[in-house]
N, C-alpha and C. Protein backbone atom coordinates (compact mmCIF):
# COMPACT_ATOMS: atom_id res chain seq x y z
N UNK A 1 112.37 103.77 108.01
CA UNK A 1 112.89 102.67 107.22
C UNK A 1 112.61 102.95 105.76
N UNK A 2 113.21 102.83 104.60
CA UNK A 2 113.54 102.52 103.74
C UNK A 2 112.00 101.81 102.73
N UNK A 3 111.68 101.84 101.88
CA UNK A 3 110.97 100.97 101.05
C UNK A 3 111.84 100.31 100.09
N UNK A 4 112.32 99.17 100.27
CA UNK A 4 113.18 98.36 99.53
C UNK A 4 112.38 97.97 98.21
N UNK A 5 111.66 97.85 97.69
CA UNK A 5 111.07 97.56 96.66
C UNK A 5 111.60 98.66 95.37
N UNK A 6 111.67 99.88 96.10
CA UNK A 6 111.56 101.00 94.98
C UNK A 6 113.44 101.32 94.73
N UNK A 7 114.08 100.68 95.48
CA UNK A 7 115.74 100.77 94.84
C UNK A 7 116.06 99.68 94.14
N UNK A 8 116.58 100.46 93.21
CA UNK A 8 117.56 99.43 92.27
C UNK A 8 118.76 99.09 92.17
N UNK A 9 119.34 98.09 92.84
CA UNK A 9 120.35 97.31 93.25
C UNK A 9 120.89 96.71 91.83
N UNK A 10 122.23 96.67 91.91
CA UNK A 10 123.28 96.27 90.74
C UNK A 10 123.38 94.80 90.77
N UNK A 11 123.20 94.25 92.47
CA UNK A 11 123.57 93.05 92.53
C UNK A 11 122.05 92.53 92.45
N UNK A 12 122.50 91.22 92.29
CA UNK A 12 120.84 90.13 91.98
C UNK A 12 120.44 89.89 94.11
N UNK A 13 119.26 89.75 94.01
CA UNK A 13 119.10 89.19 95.81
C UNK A 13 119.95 88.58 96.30
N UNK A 14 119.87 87.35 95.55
CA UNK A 14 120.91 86.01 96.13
C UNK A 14 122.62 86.38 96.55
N UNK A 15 123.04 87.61 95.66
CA UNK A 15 124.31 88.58 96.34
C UNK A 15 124.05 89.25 96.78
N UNK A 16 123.19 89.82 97.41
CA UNK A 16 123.33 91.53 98.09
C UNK A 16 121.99 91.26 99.39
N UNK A 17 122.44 92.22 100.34
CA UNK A 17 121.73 92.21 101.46
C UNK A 17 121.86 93.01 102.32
N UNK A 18 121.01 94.27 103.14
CA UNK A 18 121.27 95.15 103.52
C UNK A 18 121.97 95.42 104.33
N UNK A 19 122.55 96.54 105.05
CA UNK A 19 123.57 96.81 105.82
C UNK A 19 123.24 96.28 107.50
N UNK A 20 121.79 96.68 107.29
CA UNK A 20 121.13 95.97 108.97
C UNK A 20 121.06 94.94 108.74
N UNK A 21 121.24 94.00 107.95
CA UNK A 21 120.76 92.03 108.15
C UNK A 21 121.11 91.92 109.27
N UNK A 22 122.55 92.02 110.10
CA UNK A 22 122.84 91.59 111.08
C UNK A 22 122.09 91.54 112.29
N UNK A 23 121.88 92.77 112.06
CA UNK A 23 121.14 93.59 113.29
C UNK A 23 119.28 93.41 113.36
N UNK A 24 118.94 93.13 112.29
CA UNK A 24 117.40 93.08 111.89
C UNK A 24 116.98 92.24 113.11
N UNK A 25 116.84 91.31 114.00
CA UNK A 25 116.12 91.37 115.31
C UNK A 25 116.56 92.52 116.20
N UNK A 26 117.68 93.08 116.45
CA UNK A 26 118.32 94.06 116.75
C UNK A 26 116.99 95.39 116.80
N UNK A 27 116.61 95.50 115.31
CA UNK A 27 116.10 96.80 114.42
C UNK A 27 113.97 96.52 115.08
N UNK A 28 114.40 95.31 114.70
CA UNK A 28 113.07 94.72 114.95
C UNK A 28 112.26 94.44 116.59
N UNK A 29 113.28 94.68 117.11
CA UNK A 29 112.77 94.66 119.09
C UNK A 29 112.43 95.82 119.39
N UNK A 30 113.92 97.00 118.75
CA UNK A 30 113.51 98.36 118.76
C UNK A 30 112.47 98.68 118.36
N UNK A 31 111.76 98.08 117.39
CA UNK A 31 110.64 98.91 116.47
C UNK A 31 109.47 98.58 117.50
N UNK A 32 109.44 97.12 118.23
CA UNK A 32 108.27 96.49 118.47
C UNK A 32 108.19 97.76 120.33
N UNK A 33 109.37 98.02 120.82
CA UNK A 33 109.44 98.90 121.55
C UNK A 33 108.63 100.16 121.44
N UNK A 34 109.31 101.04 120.41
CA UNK A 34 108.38 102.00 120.13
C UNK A 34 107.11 102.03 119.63
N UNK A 35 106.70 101.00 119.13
CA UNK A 35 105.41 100.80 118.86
C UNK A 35 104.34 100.94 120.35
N UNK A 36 104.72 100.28 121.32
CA UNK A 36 104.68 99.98 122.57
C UNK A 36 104.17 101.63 123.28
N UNK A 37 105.54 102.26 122.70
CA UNK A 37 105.45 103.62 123.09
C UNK A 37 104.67 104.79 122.52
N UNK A 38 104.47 104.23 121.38
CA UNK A 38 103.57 104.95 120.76
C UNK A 38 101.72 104.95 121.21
N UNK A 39 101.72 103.56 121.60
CA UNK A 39 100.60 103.30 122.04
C UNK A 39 100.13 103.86 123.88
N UNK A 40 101.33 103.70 124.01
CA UNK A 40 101.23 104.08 125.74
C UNK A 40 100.80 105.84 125.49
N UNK A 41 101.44 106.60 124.81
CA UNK A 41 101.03 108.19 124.68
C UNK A 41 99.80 108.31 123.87
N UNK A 42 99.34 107.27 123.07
CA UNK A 42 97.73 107.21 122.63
C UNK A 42 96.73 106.92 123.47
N UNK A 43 97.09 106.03 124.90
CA UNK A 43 96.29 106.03 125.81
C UNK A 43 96.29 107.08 126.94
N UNK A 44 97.58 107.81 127.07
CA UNK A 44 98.03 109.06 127.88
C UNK A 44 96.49 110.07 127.18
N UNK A 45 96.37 109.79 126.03
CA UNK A 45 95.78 111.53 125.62
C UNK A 45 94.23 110.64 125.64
N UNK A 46 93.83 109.76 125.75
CA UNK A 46 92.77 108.67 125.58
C UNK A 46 92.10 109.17 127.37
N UNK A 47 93.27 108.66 128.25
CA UNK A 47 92.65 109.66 129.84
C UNK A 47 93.57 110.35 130.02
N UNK A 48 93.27 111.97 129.01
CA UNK A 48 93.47 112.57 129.86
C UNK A 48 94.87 113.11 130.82
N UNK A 49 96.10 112.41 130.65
CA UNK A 49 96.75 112.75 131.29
C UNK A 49 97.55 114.16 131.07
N UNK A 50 98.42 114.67 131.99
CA UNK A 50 99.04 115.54 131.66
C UNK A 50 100.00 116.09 130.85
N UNK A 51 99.32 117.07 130.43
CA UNK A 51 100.28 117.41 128.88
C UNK A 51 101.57 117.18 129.54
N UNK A 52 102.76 118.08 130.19
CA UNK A 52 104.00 117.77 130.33
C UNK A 52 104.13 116.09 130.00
N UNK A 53 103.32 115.32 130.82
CA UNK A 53 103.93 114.05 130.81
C UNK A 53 103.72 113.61 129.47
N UNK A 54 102.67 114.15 128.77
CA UNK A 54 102.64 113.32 127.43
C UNK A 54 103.86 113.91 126.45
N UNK A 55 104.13 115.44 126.58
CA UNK A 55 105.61 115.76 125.64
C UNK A 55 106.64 114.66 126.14
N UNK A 56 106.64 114.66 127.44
CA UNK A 56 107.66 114.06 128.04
C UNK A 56 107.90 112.69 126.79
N UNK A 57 106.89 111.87 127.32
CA UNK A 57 106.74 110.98 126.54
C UNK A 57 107.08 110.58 125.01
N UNK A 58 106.17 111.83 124.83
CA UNK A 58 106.44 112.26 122.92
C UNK A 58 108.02 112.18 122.47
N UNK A 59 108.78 112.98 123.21
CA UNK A 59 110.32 113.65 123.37
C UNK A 59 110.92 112.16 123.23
N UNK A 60 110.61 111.00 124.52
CA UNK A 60 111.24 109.65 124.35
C UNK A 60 111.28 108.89 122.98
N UNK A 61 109.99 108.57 122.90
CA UNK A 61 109.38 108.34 121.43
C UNK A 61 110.55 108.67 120.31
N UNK A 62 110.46 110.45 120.12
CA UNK A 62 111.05 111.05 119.40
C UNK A 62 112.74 110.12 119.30
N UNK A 63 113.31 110.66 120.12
CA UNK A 63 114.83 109.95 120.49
C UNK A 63 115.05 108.46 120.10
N UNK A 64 114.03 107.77 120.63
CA UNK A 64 113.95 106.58 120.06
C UNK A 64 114.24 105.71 118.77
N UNK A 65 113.16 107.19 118.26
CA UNK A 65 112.87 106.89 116.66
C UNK A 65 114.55 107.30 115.96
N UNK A 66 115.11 108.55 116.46
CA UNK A 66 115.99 108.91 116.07
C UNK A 66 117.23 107.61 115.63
N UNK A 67 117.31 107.09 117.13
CA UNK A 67 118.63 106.43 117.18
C UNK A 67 118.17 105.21 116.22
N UNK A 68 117.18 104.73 116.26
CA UNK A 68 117.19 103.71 114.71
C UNK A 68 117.55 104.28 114.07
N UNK A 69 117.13 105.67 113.78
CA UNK A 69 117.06 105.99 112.08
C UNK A 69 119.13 106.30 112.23
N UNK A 70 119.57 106.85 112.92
CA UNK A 70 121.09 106.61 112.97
C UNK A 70 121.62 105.63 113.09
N UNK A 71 121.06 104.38 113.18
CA UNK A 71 121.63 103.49 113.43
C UNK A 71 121.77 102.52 112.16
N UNK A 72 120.52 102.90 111.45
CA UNK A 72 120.67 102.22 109.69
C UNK A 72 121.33 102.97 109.13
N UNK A 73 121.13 104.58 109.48
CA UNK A 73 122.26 105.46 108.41
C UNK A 73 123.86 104.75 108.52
N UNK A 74 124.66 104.65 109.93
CA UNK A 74 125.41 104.32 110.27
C UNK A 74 125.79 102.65 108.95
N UNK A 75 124.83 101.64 109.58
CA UNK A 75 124.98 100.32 109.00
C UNK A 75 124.84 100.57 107.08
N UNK A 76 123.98 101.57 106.68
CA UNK A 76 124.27 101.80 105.68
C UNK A 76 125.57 102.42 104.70
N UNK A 77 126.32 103.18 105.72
CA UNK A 77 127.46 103.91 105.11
C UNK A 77 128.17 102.67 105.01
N UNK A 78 128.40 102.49 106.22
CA UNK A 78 129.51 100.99 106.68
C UNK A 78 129.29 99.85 105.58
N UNK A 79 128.03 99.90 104.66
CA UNK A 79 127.87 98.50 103.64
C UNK A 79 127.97 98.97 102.46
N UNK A 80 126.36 99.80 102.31
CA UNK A 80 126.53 99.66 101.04
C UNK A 80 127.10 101.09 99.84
N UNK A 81 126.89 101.99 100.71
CA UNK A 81 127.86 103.26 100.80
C UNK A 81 129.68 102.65 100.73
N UNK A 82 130.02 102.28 101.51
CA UNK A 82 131.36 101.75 101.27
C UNK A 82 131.71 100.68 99.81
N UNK A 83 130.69 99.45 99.88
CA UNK A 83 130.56 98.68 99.04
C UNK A 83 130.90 99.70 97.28
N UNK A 84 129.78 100.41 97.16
CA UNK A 84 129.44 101.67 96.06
C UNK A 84 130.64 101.86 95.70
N UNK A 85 131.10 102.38 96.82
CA UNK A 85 132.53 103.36 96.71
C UNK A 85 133.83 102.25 96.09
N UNK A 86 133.71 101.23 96.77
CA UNK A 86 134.90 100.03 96.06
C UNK A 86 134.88 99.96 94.76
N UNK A 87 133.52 100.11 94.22
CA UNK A 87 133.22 99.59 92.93
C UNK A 87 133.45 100.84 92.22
N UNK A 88 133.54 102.37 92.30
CA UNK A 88 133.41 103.55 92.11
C UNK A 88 132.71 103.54 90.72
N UNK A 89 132.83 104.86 90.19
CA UNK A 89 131.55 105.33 89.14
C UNK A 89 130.59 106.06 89.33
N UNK A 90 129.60 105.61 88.59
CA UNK A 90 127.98 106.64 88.62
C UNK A 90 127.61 105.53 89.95
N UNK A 91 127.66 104.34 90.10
CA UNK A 91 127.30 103.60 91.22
C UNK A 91 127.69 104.48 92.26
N UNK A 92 128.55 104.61 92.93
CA UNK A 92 129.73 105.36 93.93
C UNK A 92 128.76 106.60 94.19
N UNK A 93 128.73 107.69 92.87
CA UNK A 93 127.98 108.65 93.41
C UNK A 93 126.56 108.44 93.69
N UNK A 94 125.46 107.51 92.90
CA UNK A 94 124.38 107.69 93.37
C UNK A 94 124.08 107.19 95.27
N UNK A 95 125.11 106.37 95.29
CA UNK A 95 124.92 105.83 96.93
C UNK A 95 125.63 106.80 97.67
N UNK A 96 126.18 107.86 97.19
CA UNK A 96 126.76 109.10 98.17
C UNK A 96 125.83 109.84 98.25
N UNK A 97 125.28 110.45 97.04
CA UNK A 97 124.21 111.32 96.84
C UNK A 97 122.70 110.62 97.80
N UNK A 98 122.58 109.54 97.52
CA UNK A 98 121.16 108.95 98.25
C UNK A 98 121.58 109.20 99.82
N UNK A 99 122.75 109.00 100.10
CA UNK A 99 123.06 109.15 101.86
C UNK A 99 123.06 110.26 102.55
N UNK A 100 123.28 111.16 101.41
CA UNK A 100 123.70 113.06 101.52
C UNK A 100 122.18 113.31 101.61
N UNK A 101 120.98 112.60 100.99
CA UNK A 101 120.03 113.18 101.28
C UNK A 101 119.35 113.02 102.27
N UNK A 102 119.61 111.25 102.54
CA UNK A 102 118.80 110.67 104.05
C UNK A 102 119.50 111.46 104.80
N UNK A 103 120.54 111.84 105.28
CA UNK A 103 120.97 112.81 106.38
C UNK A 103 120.35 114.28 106.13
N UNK A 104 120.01 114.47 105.42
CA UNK A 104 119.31 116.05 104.77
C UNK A 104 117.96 115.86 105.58
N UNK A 105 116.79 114.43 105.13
CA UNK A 105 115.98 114.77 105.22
C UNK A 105 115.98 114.54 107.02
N UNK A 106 116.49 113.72 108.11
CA UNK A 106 117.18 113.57 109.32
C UNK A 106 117.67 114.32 110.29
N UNK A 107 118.19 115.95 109.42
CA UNK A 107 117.78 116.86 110.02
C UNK A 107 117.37 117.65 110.26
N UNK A 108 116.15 117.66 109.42
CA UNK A 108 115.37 118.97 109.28
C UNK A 108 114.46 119.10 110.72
């Protein structure tokens, strides 16, 4: 996720709102999920269990984490990536350029 504090938005709060609002219990069940899962493979290595099962585990985790993080990229193109682009300019490119990188750093 994102640190919203450190972007600077054109619009004031009271207009603008992120691409997940919709979805934010959506974002937020998922998270409370993997948290869940994160903790279950902290007690896996706590007793002891077997490595395969804990990659296993790890691997879920992993995937997990993924499809959020595609799933805001997604809600982000669709808002405020599109939004950017209506308005075009230096706006337009910095929200292309910021998306070109979250997918950069996504698949390394």
């Amino acid at each position: 996720m994102t640190d919203i504090a450190t972007h600077d938005h054109s619009q004031t709060d009271a207009d603008s709102h992120h691409g997940y609002i919709t979805d934010k219990d959506k974002y937020l069940n998922r998270m409370k999920r993997i948290e869940g899962q994160a903790r279950g493979i902290h007690k896996m290595v706590e007793d002891e269990k077997y490595c395969i099962d804990i990659l296993t585990q790890i691997s879920a985790l992993t995937s997990a984490l993924e499809a959020v993080a595609v799933g805001l990229l997604d809600d982000h193109l669709r808002h405020c990536v599109v939004d950017a682009a209506r308005l075009g300019g230096a706006e337009a490119d910095a929200k292309i350029t910021e998306a070109t990188q979250a997918i950069a750093r996504l698949v390394r």
